[in-house]
PDB file of N, CA and C in Angstrom:
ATOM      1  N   UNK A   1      20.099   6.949   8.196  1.00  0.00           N
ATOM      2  CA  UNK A   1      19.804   8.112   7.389  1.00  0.00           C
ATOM      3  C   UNK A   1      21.071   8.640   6.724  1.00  0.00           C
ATOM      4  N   UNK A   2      22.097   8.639   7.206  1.00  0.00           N
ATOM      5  CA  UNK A   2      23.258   8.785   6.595  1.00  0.00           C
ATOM      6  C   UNK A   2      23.844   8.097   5.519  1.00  0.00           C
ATOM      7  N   UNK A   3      23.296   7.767   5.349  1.00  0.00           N
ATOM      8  CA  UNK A   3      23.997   6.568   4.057  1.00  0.00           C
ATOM      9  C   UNK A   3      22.641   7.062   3.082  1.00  0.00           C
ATOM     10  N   UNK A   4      21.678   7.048   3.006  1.00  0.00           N
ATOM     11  CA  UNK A   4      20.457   7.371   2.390  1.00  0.00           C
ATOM     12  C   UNK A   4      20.908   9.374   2.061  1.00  0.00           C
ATOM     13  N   UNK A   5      21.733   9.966   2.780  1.00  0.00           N
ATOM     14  CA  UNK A   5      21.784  11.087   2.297  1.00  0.00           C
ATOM     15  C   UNK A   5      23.356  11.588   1.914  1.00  0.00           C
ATOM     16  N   UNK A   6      24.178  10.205   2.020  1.00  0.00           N
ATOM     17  CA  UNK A   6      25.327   9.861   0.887  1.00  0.00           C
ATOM     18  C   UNK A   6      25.114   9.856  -0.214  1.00  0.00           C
ATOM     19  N   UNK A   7      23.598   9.278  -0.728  1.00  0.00           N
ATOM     20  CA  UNK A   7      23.485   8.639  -1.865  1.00  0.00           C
ATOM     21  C   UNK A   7      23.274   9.725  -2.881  1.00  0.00           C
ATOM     22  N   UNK A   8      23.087  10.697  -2.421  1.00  0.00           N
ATOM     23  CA  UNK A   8      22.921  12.109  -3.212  1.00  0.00           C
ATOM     24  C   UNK A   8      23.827  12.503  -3.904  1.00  0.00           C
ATOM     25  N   UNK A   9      25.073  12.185  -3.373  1.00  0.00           N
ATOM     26  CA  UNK A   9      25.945  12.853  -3.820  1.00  0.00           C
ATOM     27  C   UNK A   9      27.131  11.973  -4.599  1.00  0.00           C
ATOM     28  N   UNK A  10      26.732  10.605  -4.819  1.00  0.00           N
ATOM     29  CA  UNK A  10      27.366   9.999  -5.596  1.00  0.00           C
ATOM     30  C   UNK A  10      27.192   9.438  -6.758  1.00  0.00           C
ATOM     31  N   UNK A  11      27.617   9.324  -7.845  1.00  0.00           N
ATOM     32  CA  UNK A  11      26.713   9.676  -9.010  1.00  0.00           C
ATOM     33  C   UNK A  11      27.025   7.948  -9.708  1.00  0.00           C
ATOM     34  N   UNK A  12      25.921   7.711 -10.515  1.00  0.00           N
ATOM     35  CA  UNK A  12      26.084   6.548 -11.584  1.00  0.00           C
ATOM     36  C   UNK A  12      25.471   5.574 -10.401  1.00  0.00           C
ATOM     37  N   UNK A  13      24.718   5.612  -9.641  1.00  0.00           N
ATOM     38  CA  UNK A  13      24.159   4.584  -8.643  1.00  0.00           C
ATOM     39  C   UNK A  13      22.483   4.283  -8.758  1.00  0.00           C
ATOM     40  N   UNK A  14      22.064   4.990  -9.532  1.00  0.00           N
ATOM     41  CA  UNK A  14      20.571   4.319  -9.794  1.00  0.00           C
ATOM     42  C   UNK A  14      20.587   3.080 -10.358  1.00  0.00           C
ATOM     43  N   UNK A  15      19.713   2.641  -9.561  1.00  0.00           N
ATOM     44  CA  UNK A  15      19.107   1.083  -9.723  1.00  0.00           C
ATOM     45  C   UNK A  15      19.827   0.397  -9.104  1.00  0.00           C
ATOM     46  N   UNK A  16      20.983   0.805  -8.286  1.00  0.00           N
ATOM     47  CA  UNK A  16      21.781   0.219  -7.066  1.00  0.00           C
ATOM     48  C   UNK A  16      21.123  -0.100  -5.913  1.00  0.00           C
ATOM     49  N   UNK A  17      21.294  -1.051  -5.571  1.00  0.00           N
ATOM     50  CA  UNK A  17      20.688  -1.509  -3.942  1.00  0.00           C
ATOM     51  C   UNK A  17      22.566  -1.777  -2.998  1.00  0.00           C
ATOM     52  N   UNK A  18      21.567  -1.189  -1.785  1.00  0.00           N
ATOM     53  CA  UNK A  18      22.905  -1.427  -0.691  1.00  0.00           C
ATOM     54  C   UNK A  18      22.157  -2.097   0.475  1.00  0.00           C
ATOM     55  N   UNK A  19      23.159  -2.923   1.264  1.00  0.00           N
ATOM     56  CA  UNK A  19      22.665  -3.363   2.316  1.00  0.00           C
ATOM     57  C   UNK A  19      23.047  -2.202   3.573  1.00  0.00           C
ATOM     58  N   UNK A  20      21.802  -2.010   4.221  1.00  0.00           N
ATOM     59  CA  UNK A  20      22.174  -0.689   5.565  1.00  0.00           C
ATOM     60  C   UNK A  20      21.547  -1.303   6.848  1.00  0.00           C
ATOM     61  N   UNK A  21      22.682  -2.173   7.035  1.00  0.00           N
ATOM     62  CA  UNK A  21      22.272  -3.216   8.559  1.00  0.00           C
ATOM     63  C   UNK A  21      23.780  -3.215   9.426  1.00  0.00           C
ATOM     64  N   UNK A  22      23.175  -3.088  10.290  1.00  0.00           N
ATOM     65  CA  UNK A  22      24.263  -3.476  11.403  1.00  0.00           C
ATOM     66  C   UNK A  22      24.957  -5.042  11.288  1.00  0.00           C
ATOM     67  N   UNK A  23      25.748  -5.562  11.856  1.00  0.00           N
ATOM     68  CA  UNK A  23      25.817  -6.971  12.717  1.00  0.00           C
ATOM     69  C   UNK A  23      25.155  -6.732  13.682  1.00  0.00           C
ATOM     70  N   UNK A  24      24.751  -7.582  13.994  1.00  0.00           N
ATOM     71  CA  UNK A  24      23.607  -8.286  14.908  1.00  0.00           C
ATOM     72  C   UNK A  24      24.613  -7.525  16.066  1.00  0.00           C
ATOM     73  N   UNK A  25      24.104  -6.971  16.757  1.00  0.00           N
ATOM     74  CA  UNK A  25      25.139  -6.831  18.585  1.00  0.00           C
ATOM     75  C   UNK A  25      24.492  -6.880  19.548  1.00  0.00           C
ATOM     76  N   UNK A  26      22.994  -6.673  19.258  1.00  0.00           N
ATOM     77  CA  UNK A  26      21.786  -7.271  20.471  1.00  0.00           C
ATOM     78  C   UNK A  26      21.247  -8.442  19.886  1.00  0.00           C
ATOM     79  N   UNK A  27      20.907  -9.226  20.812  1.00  0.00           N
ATOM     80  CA  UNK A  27      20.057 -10.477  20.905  1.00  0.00           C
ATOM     81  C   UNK A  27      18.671  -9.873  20.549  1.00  0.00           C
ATOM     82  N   UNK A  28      17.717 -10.542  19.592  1.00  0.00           N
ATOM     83  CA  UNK A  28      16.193 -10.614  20.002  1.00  0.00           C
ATOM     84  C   UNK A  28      15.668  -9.652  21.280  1.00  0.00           C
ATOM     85  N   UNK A  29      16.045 -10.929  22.844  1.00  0.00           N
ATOM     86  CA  UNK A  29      16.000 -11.089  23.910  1.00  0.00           C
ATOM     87  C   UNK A  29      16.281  -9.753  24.672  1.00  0.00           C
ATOM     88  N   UNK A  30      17.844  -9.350  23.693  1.00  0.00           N
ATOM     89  CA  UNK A  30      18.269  -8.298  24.368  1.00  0.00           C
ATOM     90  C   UNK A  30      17.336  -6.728  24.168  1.00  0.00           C
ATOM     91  N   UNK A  31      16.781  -6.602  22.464  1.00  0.00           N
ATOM     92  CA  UNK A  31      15.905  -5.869  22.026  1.00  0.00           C
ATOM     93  C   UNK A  31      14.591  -5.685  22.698  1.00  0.00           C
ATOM     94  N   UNK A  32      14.150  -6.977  22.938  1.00  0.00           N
ATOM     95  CA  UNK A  32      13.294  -6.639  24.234  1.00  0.00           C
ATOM     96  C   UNK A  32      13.292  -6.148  25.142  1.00  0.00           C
ATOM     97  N   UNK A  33      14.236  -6.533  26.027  1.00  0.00           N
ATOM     98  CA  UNK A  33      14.657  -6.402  27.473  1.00  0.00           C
ATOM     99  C   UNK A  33      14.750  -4.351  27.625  1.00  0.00           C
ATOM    100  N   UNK A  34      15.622  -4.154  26.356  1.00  0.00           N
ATOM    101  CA  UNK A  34      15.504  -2.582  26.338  1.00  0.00           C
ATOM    102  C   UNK A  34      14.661  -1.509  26.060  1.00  0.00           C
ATOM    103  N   UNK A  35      13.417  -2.456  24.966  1.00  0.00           N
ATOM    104  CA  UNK A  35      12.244  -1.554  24.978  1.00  0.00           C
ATOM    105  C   UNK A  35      11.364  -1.794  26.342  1.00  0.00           C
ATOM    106  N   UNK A  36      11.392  -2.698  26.915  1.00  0.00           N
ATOM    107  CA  UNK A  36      10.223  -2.926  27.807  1.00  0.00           C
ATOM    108  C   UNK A  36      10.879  -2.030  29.005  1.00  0.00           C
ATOM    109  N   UNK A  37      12.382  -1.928  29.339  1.00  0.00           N
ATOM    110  CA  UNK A  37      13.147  -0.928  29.947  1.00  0.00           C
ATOM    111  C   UNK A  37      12.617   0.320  29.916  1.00  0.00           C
ATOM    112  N   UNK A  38      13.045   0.942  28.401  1.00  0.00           N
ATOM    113  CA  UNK A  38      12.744   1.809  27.747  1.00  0.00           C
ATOM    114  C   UNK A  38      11.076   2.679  27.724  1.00  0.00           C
ATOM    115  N   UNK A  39      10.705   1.733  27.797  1.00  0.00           N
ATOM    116  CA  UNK A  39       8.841   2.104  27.959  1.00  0.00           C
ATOM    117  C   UNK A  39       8.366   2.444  29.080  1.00  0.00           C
ATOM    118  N   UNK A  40       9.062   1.298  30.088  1.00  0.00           N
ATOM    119  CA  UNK A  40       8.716   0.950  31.305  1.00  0.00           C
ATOM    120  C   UNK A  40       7.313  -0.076  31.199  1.00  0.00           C
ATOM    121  N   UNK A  41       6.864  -0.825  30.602  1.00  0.00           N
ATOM    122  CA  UNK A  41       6.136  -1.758  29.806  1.00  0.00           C
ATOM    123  C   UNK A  41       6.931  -2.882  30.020  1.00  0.00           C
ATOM    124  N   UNK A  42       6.424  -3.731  31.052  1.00  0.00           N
ATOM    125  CA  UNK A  42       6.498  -5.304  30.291  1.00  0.00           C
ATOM    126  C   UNK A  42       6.000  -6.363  29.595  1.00  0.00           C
ATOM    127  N   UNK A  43       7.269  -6.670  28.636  1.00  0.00           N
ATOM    128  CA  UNK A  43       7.251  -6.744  27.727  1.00  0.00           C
ATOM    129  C   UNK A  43       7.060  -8.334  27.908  1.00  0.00           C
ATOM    130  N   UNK A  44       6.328  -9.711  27.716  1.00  0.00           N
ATOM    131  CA  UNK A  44       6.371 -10.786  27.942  1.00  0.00           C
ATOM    132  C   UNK A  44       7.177 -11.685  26.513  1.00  0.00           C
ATOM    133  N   UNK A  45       8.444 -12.351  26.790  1.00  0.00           N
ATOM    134  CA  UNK A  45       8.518 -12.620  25.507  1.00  0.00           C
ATOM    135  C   UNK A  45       8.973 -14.226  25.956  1.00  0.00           C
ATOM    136  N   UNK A  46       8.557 -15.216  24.646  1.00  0.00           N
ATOM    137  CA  UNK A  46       8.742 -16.482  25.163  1.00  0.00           C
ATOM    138  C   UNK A  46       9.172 -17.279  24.108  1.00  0.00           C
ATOM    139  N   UNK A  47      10.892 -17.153  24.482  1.00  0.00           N
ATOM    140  CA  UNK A  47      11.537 -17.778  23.088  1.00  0.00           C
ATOM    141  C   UNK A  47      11.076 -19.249  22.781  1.00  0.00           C
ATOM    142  N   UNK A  48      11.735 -19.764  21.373  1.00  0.00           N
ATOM    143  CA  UNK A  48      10.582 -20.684  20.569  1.00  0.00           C
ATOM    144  C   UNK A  48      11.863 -21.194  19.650  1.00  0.00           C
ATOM    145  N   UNK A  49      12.154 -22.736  19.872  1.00  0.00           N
ATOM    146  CA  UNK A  49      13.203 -22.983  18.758  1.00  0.00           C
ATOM    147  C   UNK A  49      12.080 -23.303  17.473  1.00  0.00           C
ATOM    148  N   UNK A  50      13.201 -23.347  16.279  1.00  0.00           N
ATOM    149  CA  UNK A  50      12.368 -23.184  14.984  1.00  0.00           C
ATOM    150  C   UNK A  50      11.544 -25.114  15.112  1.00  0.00           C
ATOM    151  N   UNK A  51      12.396 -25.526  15.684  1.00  0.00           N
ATOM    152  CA  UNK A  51      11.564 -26.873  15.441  1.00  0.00           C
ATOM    153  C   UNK A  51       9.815 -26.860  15.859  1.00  0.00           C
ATOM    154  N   UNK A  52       9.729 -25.760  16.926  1.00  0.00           N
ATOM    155  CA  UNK A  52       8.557 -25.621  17.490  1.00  0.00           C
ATOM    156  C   UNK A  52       7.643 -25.086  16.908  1.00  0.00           C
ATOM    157  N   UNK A  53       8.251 -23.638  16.442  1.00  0.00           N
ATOM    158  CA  UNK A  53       7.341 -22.729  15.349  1.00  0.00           C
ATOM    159  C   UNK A  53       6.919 -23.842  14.209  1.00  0.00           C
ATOM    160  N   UNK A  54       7.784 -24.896  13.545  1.00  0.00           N
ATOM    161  CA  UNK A  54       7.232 -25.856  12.382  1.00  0.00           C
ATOM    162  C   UNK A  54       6.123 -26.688  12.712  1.00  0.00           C
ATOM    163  N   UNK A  55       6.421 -27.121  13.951  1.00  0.00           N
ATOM    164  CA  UNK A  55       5.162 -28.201  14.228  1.00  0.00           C
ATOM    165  C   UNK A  55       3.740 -27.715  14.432  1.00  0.00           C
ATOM    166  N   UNK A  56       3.846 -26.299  15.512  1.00  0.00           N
ATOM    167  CA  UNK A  56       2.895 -25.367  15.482  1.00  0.00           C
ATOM    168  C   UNK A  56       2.056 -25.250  14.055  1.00  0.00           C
ATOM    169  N   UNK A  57       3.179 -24.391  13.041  1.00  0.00           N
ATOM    170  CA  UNK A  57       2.584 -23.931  11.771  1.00  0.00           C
ATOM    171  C   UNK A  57       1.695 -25.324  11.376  1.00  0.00           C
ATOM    172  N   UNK A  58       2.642 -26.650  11.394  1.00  0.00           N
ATOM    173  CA  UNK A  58       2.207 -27.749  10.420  1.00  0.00           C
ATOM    174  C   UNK A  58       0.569 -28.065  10.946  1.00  0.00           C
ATOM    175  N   UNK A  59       0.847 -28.106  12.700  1.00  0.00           N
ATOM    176  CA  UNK A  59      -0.763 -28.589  13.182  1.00  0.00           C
ATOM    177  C   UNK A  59      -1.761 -27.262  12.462  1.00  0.00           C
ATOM    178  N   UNK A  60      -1.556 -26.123  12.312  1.00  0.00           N
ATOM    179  CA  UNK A  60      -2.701 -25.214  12.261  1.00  0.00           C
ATOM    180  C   UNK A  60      -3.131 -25.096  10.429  1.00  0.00           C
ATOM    181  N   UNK A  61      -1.738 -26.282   9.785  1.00  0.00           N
ATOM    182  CA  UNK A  61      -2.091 -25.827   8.536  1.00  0.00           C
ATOM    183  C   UNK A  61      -3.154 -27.312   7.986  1.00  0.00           C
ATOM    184  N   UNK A  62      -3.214 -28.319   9.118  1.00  0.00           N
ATOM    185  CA  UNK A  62      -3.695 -29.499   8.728  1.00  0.00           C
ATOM    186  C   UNK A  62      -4.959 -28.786   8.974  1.00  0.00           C
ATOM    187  N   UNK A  63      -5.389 -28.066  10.339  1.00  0.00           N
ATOM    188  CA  UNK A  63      -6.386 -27.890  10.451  1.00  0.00           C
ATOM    189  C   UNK A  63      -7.528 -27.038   9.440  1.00  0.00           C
ATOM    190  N   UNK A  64      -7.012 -26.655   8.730  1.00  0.00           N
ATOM    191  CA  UNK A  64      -7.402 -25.403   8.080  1.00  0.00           C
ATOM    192  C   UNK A  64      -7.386 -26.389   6.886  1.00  0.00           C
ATOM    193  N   UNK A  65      -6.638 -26.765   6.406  1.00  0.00           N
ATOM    194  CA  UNK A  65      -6.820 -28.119   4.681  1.00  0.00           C
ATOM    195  C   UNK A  65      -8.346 -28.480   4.826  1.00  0.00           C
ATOM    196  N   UNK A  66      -8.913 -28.666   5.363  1.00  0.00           N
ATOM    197  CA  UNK A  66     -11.102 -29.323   4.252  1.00  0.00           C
ATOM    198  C   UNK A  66     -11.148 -27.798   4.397  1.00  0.00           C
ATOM    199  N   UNK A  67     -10.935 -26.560   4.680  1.00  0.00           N
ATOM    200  CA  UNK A  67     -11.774 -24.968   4.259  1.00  0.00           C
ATOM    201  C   UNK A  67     -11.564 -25.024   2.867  1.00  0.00           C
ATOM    202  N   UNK A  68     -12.224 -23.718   2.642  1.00  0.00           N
ATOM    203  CA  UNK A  68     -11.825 -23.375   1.334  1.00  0.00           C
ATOM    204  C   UNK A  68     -10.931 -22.774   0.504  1.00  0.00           C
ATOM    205  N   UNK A  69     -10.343 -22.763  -0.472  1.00  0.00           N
ATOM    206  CA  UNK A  69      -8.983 -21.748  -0.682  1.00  0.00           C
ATOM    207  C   UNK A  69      -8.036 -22.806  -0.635  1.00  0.00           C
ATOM    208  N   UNK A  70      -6.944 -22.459  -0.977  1.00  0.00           N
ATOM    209  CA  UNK A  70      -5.656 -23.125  -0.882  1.00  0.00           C
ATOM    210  C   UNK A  70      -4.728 -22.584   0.229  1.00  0.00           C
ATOM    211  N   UNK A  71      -4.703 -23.331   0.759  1.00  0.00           N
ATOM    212  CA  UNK A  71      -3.296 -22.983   2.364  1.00  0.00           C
ATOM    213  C   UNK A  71      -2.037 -23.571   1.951  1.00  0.00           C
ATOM    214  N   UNK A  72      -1.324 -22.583   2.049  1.00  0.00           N
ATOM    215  CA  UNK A  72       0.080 -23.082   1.955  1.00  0.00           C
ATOM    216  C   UNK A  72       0.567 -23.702   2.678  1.00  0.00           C
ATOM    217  N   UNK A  73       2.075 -24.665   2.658  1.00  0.00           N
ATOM    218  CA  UNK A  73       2.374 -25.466   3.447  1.00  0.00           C
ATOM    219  C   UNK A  73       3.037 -24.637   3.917  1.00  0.00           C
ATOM    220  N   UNK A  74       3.579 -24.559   5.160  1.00  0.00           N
ATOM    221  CA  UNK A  74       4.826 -24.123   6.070  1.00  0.00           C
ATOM    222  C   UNK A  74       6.385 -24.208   5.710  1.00  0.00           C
ATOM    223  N   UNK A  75       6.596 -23.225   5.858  1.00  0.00           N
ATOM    224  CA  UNK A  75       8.151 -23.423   5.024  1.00  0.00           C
ATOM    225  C   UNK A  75       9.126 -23.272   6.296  1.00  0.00           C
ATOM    226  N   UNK A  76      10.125 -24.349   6.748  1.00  0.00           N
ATOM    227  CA  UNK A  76      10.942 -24.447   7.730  1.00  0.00           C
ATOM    228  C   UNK A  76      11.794 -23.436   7.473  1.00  0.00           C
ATOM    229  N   UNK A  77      12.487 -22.533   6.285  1.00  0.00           N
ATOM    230  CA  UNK A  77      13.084 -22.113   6.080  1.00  0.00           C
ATOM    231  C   UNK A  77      12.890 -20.516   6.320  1.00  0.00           C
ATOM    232  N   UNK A  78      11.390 -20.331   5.889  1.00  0.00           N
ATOM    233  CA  UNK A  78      10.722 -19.355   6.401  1.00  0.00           C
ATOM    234  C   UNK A  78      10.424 -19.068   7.614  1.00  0.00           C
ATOM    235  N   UNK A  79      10.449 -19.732   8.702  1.00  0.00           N
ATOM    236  CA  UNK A  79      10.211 -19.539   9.674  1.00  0.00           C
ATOM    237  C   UNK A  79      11.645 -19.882  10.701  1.00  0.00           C
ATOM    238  N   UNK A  80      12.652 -20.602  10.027  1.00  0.00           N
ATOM    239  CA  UNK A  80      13.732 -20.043  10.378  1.00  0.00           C
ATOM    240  C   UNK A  80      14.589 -18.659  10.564  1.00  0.00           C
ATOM    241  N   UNK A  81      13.927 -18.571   9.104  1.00  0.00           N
ATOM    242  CA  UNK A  81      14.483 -16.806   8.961  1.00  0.00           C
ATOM    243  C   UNK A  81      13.617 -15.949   9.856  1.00  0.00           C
ATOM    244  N   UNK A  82      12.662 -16.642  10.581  1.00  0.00           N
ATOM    245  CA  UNK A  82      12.257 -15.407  11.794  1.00  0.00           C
ATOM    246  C   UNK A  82      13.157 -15.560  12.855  1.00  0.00           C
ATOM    247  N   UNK A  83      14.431 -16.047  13.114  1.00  0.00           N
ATOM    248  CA  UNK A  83      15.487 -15.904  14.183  1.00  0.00           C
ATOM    249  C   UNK A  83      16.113 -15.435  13.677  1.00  0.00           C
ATOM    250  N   UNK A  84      16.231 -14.207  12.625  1.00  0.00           N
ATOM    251  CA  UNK A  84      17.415 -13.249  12.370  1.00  0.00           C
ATOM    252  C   UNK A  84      18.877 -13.742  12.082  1.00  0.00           C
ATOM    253  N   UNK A  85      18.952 -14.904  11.720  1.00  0.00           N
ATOM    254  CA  UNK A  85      19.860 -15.673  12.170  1.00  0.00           C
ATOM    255  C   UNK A  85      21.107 -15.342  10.510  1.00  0.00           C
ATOM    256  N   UNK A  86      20.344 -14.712   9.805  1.00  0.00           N
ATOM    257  CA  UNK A  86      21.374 -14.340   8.624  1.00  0.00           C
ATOM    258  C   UNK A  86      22.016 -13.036   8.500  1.00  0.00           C
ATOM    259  N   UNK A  87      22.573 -13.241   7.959  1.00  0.00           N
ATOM    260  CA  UNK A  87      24.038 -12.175   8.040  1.00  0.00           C
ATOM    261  C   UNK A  87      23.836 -11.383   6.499  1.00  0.00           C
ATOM    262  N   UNK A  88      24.516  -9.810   6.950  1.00  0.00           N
ATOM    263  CA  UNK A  88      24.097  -9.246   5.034  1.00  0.00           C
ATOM    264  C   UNK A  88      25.311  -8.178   5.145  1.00  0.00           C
ATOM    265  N   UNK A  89      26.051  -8.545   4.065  1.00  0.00           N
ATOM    266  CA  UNK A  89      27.315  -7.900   4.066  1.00  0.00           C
ATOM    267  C   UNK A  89      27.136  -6.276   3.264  1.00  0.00           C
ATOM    268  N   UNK A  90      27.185  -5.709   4.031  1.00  0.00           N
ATOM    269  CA  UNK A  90      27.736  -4.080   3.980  1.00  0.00           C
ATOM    270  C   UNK A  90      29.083  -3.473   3.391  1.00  0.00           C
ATOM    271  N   UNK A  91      29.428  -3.907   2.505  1.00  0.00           N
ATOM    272  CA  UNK A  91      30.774  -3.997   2.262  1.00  0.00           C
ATOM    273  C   UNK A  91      30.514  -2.787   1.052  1.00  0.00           C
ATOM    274  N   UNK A  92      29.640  -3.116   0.253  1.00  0.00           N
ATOM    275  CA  UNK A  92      29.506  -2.296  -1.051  1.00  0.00           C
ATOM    276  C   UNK A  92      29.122  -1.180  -0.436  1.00  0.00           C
ATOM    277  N   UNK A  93      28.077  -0.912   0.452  1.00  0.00           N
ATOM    278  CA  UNK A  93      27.395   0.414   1.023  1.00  0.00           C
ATOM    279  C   UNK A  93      28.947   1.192   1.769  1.00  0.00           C
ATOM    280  N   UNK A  94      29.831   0.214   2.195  1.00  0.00           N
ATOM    281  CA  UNK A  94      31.086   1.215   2.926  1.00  0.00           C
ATOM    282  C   UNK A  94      31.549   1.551   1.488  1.00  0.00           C
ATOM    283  N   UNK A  95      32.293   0.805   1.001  1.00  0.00           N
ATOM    284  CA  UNK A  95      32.965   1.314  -0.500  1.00  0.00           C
ATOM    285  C   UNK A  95      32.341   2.440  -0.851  1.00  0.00           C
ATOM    286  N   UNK A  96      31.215   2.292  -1.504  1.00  0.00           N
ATOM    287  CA  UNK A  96      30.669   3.155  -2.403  1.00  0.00           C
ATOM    288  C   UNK A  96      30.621   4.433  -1.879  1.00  0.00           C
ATOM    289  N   UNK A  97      29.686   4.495  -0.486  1.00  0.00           N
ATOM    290  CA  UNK A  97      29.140   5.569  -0.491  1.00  0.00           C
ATOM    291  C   UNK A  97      29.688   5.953   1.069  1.00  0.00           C
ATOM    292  N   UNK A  98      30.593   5.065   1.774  1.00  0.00           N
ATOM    293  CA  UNK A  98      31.867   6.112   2.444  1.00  0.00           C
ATOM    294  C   UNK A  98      30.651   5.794   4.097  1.00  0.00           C
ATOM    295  N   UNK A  99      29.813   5.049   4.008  1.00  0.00           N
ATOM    296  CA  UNK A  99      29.416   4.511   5.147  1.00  0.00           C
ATOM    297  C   UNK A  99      29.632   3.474   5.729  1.00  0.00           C
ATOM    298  N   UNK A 100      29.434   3.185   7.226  1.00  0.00           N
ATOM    299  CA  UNK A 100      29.652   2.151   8.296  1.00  0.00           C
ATOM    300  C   UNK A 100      28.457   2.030   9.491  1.00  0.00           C
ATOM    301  N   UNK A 101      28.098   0.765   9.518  1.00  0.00           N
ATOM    302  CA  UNK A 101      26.759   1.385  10.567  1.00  0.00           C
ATOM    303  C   UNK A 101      27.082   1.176  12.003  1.00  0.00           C
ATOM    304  N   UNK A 102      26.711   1.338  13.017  1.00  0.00           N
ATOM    305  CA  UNK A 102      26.435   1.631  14.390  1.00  0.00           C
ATOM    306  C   UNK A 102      26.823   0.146  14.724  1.00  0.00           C
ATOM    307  N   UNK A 103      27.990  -0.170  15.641  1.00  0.00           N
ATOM    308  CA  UNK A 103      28.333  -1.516  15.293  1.00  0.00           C
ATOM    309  C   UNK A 103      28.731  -1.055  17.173  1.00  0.00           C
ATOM    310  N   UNK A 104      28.013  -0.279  18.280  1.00  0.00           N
ATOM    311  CA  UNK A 104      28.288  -0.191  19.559  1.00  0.00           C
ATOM    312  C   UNK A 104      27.148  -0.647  19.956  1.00  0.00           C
ATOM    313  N   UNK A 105      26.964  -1.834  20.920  1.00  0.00           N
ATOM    314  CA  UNK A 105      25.632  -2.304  21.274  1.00  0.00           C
ATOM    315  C   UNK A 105      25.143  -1.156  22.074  1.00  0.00           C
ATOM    316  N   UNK A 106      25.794  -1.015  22.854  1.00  0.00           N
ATOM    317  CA  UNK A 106      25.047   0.481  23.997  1.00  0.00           C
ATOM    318  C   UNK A 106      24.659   1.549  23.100  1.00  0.00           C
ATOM    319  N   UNK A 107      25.137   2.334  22.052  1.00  0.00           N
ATOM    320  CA  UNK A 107      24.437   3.391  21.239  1.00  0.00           C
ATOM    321  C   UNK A 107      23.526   2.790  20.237  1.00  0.00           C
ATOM    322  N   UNK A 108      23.458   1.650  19.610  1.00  0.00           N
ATOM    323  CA  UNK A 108      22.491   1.076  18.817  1.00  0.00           C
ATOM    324  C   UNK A 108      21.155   1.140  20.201  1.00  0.00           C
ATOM    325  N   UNK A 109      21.357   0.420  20.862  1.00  0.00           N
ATOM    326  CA  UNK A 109      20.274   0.582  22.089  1.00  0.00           C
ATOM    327  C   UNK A 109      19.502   1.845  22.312  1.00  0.00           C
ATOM    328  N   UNK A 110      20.601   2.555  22.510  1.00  0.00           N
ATOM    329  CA  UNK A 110      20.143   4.532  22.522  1.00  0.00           C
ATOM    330  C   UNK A 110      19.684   4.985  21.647  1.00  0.00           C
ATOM    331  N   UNK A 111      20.109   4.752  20.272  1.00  0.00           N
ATOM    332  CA  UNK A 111      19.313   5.722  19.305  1.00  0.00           C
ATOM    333  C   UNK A 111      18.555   4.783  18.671  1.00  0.00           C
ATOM    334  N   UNK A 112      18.673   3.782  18.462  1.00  0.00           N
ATOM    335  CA  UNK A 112      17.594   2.423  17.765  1.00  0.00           C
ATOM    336  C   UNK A 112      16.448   1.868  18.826  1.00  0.00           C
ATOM    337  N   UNK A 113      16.306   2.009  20.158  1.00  0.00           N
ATOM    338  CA  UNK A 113      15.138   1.828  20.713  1.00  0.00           C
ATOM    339  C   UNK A 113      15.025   2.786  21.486  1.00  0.00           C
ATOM    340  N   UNK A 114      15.673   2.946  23.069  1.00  0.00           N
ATOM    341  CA  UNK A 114      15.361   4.511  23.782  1.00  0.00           C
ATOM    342  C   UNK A 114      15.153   5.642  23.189  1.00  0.00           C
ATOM    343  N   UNK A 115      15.274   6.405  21.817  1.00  0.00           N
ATOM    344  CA  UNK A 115      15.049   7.582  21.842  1.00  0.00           C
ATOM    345  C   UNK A 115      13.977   7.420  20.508  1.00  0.00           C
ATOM    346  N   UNK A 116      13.989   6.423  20.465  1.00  0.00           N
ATOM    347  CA  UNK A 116      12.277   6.312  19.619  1.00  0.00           C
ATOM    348  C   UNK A 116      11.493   5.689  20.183  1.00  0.00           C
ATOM    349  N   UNK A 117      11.459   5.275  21.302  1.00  0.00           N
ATOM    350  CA  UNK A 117      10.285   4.526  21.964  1.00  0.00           C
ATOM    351  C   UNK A 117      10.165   5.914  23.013  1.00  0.00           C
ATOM    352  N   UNK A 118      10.719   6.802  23.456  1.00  0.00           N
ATOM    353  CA  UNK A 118      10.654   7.925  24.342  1.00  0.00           C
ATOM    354  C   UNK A 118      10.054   8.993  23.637  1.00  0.00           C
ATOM    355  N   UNK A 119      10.320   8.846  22.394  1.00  0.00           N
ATOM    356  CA  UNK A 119       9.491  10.323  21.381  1.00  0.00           C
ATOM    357  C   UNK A 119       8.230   9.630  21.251  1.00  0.00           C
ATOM    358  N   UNK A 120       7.685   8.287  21.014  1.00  0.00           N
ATOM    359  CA  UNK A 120       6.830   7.512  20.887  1.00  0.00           C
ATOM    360  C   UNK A 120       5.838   7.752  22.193  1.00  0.00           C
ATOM    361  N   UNK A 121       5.974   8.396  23.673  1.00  0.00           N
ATOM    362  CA  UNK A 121       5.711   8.103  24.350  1.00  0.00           C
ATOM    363  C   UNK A 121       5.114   9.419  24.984  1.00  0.00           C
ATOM    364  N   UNK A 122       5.688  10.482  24.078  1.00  0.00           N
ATOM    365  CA  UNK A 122       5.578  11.659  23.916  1.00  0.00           C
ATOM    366  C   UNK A 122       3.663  12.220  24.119  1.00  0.00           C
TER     367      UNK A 122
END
């Protein structure tokens, strides 16, 4: 929210996009582990290399080819990018507009899952 209420006050930036992401400092695994903490909910999670998610997608997309409609093929790349596994540089959002994001795994934890899964619970 801080960077979103930077943006007010700096001028000549419409139609600007910024990236407002952390580096990665929890795992997936670890994001879990703290909401299901956090909830007190367990949470069942059952990691999956991308080779697996492809073969999966590919069997369910053969199956579905004689319906009707057009099914898309499976994109390895797409379903790579469900392991978070890319990086997005914040560099312009510090410059510009005088922000840095939450780069402490223990307070990203605290205010990015415990104290919204606890108001959530409300």
């Amino acid at each position: 929210a801080d960077a979103l209420v930077a943006m007010v006050d700096v001028d000549d930036i419409d139609g600007e996009s910024f990236n407002l992401c952390a580096d990665a400092t929890i795992t997936a695994a670890d994001y879990v582990a703290a909401l299901s903490e956090a909830t007190g909910e367990p949470i069942r999670s059952v990691p999956r290399s991308t080779a697996r998610w492809f073969t999966a997608s590919l069997a369910t997309w053969a199956v579905k080819l004689p319906g009707p409609g057009r099914v898309p093929v499976p994109s390895w790349h797409e379903l790579a990018g469900r392991g978070f596994a890319a990086r997005f540089d914040c560099a312009k959002a510090a410059t510009v507009l005088g922000w840095a994001p939450e780069d402490r795994a223990a307070e990203l934890v605290r205010r990015g899952i415990v104290e919204p899964a606890k108001a959530w619970q409300r």
